[in-house]
C-alpha atoms as a PDB file:
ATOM      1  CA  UNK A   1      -1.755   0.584  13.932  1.00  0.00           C
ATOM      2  CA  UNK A   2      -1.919   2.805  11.034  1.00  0.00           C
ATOM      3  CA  UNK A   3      -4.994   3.635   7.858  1.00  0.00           C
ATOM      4  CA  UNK A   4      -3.129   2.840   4.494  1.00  0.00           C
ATOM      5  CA  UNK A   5      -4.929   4.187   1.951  1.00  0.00           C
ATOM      6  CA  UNK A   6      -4.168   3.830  -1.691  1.00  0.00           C
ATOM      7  CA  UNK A   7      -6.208   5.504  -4.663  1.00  0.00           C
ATOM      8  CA  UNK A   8      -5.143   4.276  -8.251  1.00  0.00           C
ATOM      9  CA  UNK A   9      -7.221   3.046 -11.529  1.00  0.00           C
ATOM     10  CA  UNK A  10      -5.176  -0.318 -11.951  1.00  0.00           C
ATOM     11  CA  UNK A  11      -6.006  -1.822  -8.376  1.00  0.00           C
ATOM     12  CA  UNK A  12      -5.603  -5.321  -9.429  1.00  0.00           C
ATOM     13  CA  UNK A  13      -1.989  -4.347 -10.024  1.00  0.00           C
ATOM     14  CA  UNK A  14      -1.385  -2.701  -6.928  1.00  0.00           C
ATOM     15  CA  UNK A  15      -3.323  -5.543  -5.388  1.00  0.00           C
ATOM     16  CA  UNK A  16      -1.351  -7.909  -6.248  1.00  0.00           C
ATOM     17  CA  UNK A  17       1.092  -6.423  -4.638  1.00  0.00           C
ATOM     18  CA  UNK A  18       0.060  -5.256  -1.091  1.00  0.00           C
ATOM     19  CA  UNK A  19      -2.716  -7.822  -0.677  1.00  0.00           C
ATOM     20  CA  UNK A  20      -1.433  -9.378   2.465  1.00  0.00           C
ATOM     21  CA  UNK A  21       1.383  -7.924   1.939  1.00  0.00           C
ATOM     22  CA  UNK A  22       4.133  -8.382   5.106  1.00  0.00           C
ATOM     23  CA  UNK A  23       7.866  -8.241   5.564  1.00  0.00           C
ATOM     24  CA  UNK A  24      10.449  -7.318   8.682  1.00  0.00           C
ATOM     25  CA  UNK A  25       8.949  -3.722   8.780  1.00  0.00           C
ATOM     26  CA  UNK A  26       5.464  -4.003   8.198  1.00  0.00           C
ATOM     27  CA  UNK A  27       2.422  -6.498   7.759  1.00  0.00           C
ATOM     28  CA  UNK A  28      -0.758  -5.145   5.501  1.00  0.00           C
ATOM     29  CA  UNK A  29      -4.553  -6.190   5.707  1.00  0.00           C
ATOM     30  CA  UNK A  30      -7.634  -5.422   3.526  1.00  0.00           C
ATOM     31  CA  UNK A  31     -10.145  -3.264   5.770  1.00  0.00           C
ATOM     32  CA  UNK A  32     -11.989  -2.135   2.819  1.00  0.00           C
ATOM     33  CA  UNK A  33     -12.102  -2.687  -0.781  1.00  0.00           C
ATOM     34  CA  UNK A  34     -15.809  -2.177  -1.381  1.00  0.00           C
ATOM     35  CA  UNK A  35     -14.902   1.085  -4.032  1.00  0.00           C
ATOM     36  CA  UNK A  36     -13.113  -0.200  -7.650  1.00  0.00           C
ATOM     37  CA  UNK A  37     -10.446   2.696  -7.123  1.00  0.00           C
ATOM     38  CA  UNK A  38     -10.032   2.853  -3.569  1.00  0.00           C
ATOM     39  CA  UNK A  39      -8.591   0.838  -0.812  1.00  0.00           C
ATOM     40  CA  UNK A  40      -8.123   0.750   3.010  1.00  0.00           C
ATOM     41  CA  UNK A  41      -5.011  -1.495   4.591  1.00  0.00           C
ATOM     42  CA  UNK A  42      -4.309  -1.861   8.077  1.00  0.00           C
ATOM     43  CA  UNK A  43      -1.139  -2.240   8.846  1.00  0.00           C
ATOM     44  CA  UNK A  44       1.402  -2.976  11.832  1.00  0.00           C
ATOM     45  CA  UNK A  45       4.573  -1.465  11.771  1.00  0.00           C
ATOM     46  CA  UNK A  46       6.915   0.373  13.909  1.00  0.00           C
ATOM     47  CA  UNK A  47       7.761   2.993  11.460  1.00  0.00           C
ATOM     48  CA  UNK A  48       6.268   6.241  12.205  1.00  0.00           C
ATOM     49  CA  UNK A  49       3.671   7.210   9.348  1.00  0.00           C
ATOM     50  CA  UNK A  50       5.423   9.354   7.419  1.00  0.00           C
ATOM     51  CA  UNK A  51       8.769   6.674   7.237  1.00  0.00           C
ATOM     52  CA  UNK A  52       6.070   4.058   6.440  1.00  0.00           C
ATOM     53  CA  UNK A  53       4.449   5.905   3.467  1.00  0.00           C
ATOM     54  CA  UNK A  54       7.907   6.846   2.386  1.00  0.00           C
ATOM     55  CA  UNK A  55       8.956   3.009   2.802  1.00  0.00           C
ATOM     56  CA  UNK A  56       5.445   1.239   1.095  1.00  0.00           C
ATOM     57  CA  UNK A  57       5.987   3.723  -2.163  1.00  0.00           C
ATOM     58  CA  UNK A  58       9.569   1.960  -2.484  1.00  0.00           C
ATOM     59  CA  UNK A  59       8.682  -1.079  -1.956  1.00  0.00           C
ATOM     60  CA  UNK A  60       5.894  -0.602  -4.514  1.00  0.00           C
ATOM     61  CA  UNK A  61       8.791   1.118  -7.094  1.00  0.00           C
ATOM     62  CA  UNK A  62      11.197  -1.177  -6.899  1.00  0.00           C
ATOM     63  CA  UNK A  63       9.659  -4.723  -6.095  1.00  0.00           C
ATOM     64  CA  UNK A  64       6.712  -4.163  -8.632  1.00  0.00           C
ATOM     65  CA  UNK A  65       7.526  -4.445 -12.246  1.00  0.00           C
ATOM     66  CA  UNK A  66       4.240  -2.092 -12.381  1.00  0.00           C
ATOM     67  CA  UNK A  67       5.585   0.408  -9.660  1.00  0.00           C
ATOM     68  CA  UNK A  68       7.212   3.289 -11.843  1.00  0.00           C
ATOM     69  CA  UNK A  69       4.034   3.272 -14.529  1.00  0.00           C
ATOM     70  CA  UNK A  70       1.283   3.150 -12.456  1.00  0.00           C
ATOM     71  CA  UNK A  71      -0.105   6.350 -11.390  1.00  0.00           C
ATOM     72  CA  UNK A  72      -1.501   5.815  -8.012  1.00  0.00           C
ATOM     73  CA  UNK A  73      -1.368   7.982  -4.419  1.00  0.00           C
ATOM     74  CA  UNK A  74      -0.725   6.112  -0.969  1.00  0.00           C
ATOM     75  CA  UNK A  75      -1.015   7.845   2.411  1.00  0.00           C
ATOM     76  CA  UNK A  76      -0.817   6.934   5.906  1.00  0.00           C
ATOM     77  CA  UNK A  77      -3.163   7.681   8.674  1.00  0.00           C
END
């Protein structure tokens, strides 16, 4: 079980996206989203943290029509 955390000024567009977000590799859940720019995912996955930051930014880039304008950082704890 892994921390995502993703900083960014256009949540609701990157929520849209990984709200409940789940697929073959990995299934996300809202821990916290008490702070506007700021939020906290837990997520299952058997991808190692660094292969599962690597694999949420795709994901993000090339299933979001926002995910190459955004400006946003994503890590994995």
């Amino acid at each position: 079980m892994y921390k995502v955390e993703i900083n960014g000024v256009q949540m609701k567009f990157i929520r849209e996206f990984f709200d409940n977000y789940e697929d073959d590799k990995v299934k996300l859940t809202v821990l916290d989203d008490k702070n506007r720019i700021k939020i906290i995912y837990s997520a299952e996955s058997e991808l190692s943290a660094a292969d599962l930051e690597r694999y949420l930014k795709t994901q993000f880039k090339t299933k979001s029509i926002y995910g190459t304008t955004l400006y946003y950082t994503l890590n994995v704890k």
